[in-house]
C-alpha atoms as a PDB file:
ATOM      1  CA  UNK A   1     -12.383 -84.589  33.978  1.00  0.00           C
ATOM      2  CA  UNK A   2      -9.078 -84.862  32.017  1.00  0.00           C
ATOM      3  CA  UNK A   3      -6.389 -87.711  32.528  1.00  0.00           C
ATOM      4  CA  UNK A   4      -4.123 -85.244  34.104  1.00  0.00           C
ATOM      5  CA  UNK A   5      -6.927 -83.841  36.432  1.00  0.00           C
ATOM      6  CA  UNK A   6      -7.983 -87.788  37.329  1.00  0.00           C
ATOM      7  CA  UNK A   7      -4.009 -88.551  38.188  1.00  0.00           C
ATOM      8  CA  UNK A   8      -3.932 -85.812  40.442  1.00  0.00           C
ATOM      9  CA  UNK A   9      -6.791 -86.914  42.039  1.00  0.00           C
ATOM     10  CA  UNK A  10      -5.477 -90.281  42.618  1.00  0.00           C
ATOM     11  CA  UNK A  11      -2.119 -89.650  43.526  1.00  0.00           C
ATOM     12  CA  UNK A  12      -3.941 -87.444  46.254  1.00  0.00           C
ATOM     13  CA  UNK A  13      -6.626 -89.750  47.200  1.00  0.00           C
ATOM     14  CA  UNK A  14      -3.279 -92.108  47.480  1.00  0.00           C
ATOM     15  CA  UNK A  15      -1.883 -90.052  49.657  1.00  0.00           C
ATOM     16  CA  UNK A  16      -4.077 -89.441  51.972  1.00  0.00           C
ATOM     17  CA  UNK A  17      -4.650 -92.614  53.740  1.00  0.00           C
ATOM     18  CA  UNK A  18      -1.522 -91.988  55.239  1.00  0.00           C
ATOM     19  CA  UNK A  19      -3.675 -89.255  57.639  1.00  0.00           C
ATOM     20  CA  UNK A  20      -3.321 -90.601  60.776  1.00  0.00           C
ATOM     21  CA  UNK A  21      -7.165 -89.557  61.688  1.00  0.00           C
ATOM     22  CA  UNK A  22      -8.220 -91.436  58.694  1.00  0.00           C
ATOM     23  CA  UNK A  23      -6.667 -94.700  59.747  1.00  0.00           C
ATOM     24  CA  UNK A  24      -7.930 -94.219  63.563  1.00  0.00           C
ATOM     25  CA  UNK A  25     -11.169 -93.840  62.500  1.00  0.00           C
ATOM     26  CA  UNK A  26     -10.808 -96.891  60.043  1.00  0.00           C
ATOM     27  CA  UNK A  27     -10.216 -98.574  62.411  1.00  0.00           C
ATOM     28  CA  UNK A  28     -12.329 -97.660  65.367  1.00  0.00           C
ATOM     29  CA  UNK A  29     -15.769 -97.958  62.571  1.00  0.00           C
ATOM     30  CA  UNK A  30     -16.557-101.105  63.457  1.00  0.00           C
ATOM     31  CA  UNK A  31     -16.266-100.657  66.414  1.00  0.00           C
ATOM     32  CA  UNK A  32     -17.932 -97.241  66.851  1.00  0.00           C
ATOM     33  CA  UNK A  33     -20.756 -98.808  65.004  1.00  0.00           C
ATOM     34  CA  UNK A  34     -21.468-101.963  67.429  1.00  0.00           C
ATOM     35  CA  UNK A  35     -21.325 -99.856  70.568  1.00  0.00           C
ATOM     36  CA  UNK A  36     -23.571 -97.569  69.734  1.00  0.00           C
ATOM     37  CA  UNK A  37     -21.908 -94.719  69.407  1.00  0.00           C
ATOM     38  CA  UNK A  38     -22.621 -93.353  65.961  1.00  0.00           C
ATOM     39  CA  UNK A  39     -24.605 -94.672  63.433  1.00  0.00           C
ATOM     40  CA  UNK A  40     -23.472 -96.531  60.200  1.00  0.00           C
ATOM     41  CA  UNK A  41     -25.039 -93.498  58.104  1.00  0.00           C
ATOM     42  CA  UNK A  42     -22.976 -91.129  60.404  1.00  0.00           C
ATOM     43  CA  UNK A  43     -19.468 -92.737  60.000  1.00  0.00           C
ATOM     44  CA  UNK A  44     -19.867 -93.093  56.130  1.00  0.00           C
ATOM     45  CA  UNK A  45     -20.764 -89.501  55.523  1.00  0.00           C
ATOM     46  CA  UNK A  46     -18.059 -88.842  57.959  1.00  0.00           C
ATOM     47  CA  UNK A  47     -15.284 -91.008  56.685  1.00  0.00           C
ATOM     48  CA  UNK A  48     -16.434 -89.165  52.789  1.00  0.00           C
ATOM     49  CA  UNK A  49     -15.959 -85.757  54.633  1.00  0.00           C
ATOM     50  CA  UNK A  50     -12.453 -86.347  55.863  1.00  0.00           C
ATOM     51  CA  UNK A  51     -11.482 -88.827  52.540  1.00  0.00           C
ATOM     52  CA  UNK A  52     -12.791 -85.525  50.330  1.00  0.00           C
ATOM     53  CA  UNK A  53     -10.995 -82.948  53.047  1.00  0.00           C
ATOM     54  CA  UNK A  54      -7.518 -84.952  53.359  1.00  0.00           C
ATOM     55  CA  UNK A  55      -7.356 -85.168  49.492  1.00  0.00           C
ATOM     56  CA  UNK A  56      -8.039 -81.567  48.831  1.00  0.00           C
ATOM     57  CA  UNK A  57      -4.838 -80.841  50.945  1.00  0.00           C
ATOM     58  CA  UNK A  58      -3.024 -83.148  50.013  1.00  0.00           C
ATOM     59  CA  UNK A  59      -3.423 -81.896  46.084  1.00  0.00           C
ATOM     60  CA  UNK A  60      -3.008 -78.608  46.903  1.00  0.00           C
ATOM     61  CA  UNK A  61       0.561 -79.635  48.862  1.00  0.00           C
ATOM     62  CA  UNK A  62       1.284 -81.722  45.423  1.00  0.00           C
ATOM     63  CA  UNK A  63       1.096 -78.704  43.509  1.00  0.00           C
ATOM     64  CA  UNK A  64       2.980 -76.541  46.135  1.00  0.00           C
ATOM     65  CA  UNK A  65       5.973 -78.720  45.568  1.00  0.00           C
ATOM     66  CA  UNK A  66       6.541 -77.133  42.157  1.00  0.00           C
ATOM     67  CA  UNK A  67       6.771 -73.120  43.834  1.00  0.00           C
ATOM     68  CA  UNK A  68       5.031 -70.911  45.364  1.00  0.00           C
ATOM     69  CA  UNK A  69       1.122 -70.337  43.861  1.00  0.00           C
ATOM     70  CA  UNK A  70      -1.969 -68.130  44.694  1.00  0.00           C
ATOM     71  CA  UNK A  71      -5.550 -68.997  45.880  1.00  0.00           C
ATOM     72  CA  UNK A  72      -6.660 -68.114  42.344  1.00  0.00           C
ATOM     73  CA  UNK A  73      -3.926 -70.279  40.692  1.00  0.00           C
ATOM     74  CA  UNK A  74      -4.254 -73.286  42.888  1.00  0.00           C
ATOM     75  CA  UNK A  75      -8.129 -73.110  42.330  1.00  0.00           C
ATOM     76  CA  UNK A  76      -7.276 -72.667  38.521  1.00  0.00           C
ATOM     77  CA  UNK A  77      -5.575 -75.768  38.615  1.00  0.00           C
ATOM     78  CA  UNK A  78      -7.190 -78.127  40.862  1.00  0.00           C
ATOM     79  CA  UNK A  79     -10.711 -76.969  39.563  1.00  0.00           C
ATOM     80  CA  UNK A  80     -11.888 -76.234  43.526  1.00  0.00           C
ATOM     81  CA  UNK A  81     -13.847 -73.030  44.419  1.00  0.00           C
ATOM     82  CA  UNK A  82     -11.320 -70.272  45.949  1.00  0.00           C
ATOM     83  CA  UNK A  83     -13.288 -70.142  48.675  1.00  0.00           C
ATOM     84  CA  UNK A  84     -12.016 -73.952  49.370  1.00  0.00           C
ATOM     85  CA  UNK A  85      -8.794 -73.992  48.715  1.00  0.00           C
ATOM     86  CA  UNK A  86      -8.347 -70.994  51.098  1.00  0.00           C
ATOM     87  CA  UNK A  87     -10.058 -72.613  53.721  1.00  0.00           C
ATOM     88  CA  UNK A  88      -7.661 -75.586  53.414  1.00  0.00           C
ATOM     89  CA  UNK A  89      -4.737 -73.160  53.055  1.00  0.00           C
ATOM     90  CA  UNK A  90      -5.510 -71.918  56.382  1.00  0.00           C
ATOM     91  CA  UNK A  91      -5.981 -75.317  57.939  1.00  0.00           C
ATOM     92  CA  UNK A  92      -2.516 -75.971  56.063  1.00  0.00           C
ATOM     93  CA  UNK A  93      -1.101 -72.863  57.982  1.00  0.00           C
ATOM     94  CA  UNK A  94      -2.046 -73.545  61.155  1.00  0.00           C
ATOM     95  CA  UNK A  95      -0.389 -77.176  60.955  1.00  0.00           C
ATOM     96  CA  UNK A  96       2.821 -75.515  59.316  1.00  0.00           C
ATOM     97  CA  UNK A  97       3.083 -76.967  56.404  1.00  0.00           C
ATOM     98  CA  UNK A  98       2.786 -74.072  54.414  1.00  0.00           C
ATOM     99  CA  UNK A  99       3.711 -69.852  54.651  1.00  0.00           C
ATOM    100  CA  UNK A 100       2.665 -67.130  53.402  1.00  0.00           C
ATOM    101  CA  UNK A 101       4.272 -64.153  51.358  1.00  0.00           C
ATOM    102  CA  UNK A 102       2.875 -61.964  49.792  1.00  0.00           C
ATOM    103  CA  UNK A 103       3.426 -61.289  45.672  1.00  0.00           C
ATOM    104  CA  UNK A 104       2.039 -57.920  44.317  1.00  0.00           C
ATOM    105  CA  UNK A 105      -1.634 -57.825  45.250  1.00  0.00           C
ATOM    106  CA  UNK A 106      -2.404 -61.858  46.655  1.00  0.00           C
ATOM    107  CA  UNK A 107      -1.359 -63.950  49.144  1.00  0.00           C
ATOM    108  CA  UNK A 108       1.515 -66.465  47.485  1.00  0.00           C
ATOM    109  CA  UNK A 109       1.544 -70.209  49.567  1.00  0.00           C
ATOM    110  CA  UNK A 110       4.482 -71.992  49.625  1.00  0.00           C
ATOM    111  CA  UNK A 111       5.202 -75.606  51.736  1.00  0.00           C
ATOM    112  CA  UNK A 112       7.812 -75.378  54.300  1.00  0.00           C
END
C-alpha cells in the first residue's frame, strides 16, 4: 500500500467515527456485553464490519468531492472490488448523499 493509498485510508478511517451508529454502539458495548445480549466475539466482528463499511463510504465521498467518477474509476482508485463500491454507492443513494447521471455508457456518481 502506497503513502497516498495509506492517507486516504486514514483520513477515512478519521472520518468515520463521526457515524452516529458507530458511536451508539461504542458506547452501548459494554454494556451489551454484561447483559447478555451479544457476545464479546459478536460486537468485535461487528464493530470491524461497520469500522470497514463506514470507511469505505466515507473514501469513496472523499474522492467524490473532486467531480463526478464511475464505479470503475472509484474502484481504480480506492483499490476496492466494483462490486463494493457499487454496493456502497447504492447505500450512498438511498441516504442522498450522492446522484446519479449517466456519462456515455456508465453510471457517473456525484455528492449532492
Amino acid at each position: 500500500m502506497g503513502k497516498g493509498e495509506l492517507k486516504k485510508r486514514f483520513e477515512a478511517m478519521i472520518d468515520s467515527f463521526s457515524d452516529r451508529r458507530l458511536r451508539w454502539l461504542v458506547g452501548k458495548g459494554r454494556s451489551l456485553i454484561e447483559k447478555g445480549e451479544m457476545k464479546s466475539e459478536e460486537y468485535e466482528a461487528l464493530m470491524e464490519n461497520i469500522l470497514r463499511t463506514e470507511m469505505e463510504r466515507r473514501m469513496i465521498i472523499n474522492e467524490l468531492k473532486s467531480g463526478p467518477l464511475t464505479v470503475s474509476e472509484l474502484s481504480e482508485r480506492l483499490t476496492l472490488p466494483k462490486k463494493h463500491v457499487f454496493k456502497h454507492l447504492m447505500a450512498l443513494k438511498r441516504l442522498n448523499v450522492i446522484a446519479i447521471k449517466e456519462r456515455e455508457e456508465e453510471l457517473e456518481f456525484h455528492l449532492l
